[in-house]
N, C-alpha and C. Protein backbone atom coordinates (compact mmCIF):
# COMPACT_ATOMS: atom_id res chain seq x y z
N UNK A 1 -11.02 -46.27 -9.31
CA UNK A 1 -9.98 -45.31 -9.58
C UNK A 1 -10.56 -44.01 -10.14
N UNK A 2 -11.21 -43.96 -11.28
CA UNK A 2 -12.04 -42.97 -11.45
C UNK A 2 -12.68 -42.19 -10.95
N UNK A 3 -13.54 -42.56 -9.57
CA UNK A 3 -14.00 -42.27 -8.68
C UNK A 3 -13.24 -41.37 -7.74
N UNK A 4 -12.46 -42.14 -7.54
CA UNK A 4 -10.98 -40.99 -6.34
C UNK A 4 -10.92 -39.74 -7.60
N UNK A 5 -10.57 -39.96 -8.48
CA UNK A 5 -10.15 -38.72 -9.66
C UNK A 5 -11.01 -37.41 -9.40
N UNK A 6 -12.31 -38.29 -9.63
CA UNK A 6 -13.14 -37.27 -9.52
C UNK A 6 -13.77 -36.57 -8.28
N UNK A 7 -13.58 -37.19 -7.33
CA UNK A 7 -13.58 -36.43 -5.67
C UNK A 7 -12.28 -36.01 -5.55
N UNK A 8 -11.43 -35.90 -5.98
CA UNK A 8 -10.37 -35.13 -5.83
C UNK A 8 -9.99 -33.76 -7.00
N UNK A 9 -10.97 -34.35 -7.90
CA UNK A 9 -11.47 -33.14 -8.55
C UNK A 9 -12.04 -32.26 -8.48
N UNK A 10 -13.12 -32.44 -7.34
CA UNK A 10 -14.72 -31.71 -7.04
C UNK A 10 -13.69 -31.53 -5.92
N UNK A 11 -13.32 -31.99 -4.63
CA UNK A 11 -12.56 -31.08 -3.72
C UNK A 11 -11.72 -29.96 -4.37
N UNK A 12 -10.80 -30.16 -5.16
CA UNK A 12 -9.95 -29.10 -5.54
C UNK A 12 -10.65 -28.04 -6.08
N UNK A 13 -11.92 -28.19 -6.55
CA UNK A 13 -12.36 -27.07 -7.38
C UNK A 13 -13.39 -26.31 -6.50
N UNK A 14 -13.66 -27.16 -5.30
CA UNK A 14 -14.19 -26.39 -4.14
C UNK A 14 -13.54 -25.69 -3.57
N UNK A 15 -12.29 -26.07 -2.92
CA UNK A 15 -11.22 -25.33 -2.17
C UNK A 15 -10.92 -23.95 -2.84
N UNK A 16 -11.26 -23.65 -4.22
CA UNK A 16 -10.82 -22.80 -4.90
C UNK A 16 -11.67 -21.10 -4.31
N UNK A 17 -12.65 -21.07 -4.40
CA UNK A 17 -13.12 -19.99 -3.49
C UNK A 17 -12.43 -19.62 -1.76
N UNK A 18 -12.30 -20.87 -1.31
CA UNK A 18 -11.60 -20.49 0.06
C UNK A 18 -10.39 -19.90 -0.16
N UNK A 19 -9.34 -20.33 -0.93
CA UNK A 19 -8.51 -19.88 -1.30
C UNK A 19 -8.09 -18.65 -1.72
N UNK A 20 -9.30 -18.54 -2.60
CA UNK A 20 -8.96 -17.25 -3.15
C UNK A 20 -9.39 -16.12 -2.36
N UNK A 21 -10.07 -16.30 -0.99
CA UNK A 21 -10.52 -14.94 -0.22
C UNK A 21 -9.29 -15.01 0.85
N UNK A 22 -8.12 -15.83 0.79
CA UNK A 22 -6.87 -15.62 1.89
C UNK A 22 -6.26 -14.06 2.09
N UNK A 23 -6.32 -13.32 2.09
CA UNK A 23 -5.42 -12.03 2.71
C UNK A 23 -4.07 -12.14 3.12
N UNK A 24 -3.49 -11.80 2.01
CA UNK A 24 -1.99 -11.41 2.81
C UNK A 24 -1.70 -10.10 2.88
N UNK A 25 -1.29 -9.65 3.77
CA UNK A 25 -0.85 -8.70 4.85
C UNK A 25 0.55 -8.04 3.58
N UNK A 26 0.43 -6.97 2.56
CA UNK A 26 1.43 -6.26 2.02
C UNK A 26 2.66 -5.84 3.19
N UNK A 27 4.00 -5.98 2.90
CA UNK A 27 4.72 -5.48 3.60
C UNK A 27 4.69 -4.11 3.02
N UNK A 28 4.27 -2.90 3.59
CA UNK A 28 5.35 -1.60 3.66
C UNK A 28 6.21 -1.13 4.04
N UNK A 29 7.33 -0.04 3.21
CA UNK A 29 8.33 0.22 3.76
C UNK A 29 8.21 0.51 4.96
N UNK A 30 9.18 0.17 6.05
CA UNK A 30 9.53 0.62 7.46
C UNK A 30 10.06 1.84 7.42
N UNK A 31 10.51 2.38 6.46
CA UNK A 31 10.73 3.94 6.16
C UNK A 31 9.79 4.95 5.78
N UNK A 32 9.04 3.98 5.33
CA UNK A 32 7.66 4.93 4.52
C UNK A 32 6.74 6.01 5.66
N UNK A 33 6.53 6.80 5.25
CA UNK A 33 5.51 8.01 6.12
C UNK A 33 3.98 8.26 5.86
N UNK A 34 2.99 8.33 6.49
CA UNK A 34 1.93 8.35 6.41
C UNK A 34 1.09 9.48 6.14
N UNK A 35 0.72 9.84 5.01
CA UNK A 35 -0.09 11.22 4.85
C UNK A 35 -1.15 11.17 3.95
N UNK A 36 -1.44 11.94 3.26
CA UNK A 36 -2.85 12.19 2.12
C UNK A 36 -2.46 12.90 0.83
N UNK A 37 -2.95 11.92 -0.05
CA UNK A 37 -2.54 12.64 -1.02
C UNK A 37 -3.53 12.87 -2.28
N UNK A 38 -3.03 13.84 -3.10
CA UNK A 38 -3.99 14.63 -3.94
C UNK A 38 -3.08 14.64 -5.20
N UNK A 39 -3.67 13.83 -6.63
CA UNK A 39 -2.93 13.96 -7.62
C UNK A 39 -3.31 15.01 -8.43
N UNK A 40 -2.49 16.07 -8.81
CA UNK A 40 -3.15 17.50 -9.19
C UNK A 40 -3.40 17.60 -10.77
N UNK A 41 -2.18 17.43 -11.35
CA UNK A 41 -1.82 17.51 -12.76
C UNK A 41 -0.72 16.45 -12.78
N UNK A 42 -0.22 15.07 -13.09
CA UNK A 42 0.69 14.44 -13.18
C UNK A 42 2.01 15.16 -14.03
N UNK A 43 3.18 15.52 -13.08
CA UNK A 43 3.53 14.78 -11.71
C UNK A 43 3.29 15.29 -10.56
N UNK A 44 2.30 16.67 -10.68
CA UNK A 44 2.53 17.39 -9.41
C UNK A 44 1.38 16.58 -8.64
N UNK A 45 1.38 17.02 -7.68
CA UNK A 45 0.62 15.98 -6.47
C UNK A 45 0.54 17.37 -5.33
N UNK A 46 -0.17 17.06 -4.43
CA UNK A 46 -0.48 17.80 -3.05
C UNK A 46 -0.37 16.65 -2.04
N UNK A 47 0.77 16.56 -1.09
CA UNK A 47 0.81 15.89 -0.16
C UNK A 47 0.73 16.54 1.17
N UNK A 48 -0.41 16.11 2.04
CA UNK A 48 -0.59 16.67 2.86
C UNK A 48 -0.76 18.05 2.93
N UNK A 49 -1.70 18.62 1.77
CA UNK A 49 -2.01 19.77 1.69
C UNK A 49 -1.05 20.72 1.14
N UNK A 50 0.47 20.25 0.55
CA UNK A 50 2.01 20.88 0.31
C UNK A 50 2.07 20.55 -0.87
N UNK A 51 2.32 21.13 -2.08
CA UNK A 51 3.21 20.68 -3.45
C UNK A 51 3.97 19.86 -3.21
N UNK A 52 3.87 18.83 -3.97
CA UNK A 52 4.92 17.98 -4.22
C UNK A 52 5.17 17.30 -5.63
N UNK A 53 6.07 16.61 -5.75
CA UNK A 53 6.07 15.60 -6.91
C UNK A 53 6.39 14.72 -6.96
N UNK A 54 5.70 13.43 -8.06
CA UNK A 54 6.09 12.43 -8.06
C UNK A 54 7.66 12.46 -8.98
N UNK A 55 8.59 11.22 -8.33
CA UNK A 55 9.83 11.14 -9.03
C UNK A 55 9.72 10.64 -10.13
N UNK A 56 10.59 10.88 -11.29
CA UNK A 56 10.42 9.99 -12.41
C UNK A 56 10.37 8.29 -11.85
N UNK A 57 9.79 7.83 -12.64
CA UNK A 57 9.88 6.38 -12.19
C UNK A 57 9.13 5.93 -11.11
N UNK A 58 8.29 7.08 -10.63
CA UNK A 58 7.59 6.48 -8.96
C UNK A 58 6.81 5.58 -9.25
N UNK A 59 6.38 4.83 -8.41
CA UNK A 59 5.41 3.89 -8.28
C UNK A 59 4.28 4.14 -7.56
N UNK A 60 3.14 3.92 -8.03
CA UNK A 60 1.83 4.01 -7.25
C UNK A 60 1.69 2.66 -6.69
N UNK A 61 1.15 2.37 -5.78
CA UNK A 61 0.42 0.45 -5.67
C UNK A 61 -1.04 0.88 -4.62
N UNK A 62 -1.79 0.17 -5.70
CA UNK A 62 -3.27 0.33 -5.45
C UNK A 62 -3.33 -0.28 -4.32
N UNK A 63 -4.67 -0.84 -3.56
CA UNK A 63 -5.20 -0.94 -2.25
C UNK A 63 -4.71 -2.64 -2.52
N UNK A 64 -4.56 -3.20 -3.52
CA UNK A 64 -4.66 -4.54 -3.87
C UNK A 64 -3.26 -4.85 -4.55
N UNK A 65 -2.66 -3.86 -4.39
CA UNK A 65 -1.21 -4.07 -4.50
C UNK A 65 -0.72 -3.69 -6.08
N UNK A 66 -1.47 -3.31 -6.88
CA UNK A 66 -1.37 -3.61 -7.85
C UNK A 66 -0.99 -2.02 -8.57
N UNK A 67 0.01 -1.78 -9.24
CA UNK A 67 0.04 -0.84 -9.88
C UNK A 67 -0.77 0.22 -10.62
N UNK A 68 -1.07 1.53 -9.93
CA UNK A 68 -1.83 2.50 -10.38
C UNK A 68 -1.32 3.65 -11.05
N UNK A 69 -1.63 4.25 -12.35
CA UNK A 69 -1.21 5.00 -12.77
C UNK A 69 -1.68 6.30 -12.51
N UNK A 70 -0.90 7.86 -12.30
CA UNK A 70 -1.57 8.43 -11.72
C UNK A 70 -2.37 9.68 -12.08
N UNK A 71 -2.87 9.14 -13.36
CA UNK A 71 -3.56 9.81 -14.20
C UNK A 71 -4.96 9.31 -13.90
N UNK A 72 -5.31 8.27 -13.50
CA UNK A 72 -6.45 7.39 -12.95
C UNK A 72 -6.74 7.94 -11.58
N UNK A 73 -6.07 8.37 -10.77
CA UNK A 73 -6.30 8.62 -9.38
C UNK A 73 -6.66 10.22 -9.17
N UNK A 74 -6.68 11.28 -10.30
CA UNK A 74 -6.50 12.69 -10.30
C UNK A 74 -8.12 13.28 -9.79
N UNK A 75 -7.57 14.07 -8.78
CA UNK A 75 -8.77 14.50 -7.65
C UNK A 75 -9.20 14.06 -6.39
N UNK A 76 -8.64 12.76 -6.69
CA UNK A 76 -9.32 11.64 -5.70
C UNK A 76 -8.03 11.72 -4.16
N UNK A 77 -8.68 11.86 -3.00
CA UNK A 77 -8.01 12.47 -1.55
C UNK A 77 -7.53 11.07 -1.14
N UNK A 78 -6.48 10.83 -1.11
CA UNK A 78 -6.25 9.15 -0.98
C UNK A 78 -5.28 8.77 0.21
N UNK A 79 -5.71 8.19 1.63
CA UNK A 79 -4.58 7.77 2.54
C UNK A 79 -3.67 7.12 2.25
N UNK A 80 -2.58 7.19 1.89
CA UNK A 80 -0.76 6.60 1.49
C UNK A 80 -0.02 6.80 2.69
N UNK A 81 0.86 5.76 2.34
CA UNK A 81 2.00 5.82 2.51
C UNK A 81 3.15 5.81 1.57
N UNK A 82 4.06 6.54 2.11
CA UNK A 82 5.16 7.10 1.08
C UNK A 82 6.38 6.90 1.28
N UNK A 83 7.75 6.74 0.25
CA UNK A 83 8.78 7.29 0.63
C UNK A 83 9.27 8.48 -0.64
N UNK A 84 10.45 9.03 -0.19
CA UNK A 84 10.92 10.23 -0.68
C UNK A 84 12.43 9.65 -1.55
N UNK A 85 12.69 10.22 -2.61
CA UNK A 85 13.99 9.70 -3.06
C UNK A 85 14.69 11.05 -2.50
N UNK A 86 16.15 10.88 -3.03
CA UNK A 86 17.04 12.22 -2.86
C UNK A 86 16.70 13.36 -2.69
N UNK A 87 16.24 13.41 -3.93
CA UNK A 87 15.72 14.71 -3.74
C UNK A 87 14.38 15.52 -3.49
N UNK A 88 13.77 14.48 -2.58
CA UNK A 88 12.56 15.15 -2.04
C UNK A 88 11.00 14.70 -2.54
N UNK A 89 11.46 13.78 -4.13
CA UNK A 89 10.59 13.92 -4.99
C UNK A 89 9.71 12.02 -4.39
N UNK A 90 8.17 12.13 -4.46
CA UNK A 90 7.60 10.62 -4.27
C UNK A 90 8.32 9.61 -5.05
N UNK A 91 8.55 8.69 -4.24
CA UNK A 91 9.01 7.30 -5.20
C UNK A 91 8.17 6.33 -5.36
N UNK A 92 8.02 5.86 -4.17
CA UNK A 92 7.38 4.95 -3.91
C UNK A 92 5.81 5.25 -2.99
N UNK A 93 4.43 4.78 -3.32
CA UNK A 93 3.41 4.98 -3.22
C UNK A 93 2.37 4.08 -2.65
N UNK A 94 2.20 3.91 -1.40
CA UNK A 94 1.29 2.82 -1.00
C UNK A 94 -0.62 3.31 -0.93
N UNK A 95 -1.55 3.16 -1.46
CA UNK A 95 -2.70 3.43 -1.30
C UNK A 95 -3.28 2.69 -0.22
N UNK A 96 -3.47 3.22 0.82
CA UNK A 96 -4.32 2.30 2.06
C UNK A 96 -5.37 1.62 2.06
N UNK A 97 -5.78 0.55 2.24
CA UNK A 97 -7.03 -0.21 2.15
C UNK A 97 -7.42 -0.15 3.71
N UNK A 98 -8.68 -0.47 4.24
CA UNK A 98 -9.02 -0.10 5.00
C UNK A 98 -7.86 -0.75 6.66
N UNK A 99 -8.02 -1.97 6.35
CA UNK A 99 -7.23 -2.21 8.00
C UNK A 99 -5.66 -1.80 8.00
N UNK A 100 -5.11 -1.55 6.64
CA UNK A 100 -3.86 -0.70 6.80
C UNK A 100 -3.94 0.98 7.44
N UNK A 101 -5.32 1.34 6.90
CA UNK A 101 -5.27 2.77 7.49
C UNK A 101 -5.73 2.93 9.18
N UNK A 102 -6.15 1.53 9.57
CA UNK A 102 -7.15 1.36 10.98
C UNK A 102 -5.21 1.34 11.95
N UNK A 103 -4.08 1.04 11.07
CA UNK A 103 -3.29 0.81 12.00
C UNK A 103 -2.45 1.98 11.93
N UNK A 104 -1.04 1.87 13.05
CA UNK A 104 -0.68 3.09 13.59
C UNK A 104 0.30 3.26 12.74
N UNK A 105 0.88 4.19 12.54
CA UNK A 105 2.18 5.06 11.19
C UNK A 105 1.87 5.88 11.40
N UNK A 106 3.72 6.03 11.66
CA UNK A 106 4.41 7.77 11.64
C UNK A 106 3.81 8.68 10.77
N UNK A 107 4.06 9.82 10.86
CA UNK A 107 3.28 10.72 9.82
C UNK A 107 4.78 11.66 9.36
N UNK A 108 5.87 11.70 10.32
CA UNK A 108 6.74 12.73 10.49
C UNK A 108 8.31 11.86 10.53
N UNK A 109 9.01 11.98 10.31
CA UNK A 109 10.36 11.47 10.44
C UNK A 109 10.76 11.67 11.75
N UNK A 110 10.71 12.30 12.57
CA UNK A 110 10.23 12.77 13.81
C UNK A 110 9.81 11.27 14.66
N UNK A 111 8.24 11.40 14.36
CA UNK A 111 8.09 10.31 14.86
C UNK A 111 8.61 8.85 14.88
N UNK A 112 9.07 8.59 13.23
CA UNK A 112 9.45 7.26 12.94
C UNK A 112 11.04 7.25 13.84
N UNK A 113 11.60 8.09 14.41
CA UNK A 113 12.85 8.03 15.02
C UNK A 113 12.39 7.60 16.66
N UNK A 114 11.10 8.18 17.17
CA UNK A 114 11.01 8.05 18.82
C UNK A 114 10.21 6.97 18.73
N UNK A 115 9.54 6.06 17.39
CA UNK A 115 9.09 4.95 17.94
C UNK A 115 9.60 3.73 17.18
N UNK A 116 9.34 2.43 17.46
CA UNK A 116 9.60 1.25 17.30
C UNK A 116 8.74 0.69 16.47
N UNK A 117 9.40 -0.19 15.50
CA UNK A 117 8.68 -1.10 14.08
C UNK A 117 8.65 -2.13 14.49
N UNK A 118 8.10 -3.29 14.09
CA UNK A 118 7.85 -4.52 14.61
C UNK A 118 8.06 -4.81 13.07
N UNK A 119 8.80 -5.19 12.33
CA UNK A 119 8.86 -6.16 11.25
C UNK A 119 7.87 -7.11 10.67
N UNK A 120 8.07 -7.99 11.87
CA UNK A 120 6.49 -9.31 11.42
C UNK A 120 5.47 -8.63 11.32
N UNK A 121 4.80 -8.13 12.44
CA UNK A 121 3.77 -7.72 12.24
C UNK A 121 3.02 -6.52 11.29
N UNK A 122 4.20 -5.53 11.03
CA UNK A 122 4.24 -4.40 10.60
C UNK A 122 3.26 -3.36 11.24
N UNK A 123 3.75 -3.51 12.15
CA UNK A 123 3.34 -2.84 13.36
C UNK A 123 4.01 -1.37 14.05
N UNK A 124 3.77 -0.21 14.33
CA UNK A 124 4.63 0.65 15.20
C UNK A 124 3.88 1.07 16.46
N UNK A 125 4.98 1.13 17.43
CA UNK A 125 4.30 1.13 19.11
C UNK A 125 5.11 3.29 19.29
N UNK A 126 4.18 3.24 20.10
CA UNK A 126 5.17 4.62 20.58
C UNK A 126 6.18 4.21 21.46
């Protein structure tokens, strides 16, 4: 009995590295737009080369999903994705990690109207 315990101990504590290199795939908004951004002086920002600002309350989320503040990110030219609240101002903030930026997103509202989202995959086709 002891024996099972402990190979089921030494498995579980092996499995633990495999585990922990799994990748899940962040959903981003299907609304969200694709551009570059530049944190200037918090809240102002340069998106896509344009003044902008972050909204009260926006959210950054690092490459790892994880909340960035954007006093940490200032200077640094960073591929996002975004959405806009009411009034124009960033809300919400996705930082691209590499195979999110290798895939295709709108850049323009424009575009996100003449092409198609794929949900599962989080995917857009023209």
């Amino acid at each position: 009995m002891l024996r099972c315990v402990t190979l089921a101990a030494l498995a579980a504590v092996l499995a633990l590295p495999a585990a922990a290199q799994i990748v899940v795939q962040r959903k981003l908004a299907p609304n969200s737009l694709r551009g570059e951004l530049v944190v200037t002086q918090p809240p102002e920002v340069q998106l896509n080369g344009k003044p902008a600002r972050l909204a009260p309350g926006a959210r950054i989320h690092g490459e790892n999903n994880l909340l960035v503040l954007s006093g940490t990110i200032v200077g640094q030219k960073l591929a996002v994705n975004y959405t806009r609240e009411l009034h124009g101002e960033l809300l919400e903030v996705w930082i691209l990690n590499a195979s999110e930026r290798a895939r295709l997103w709108p850049k323009t509202a424009e575009e996100a109207a003449s092409w198609r989202f794929e949900p599962l995959s989080q995917t857009w086709t023209k």
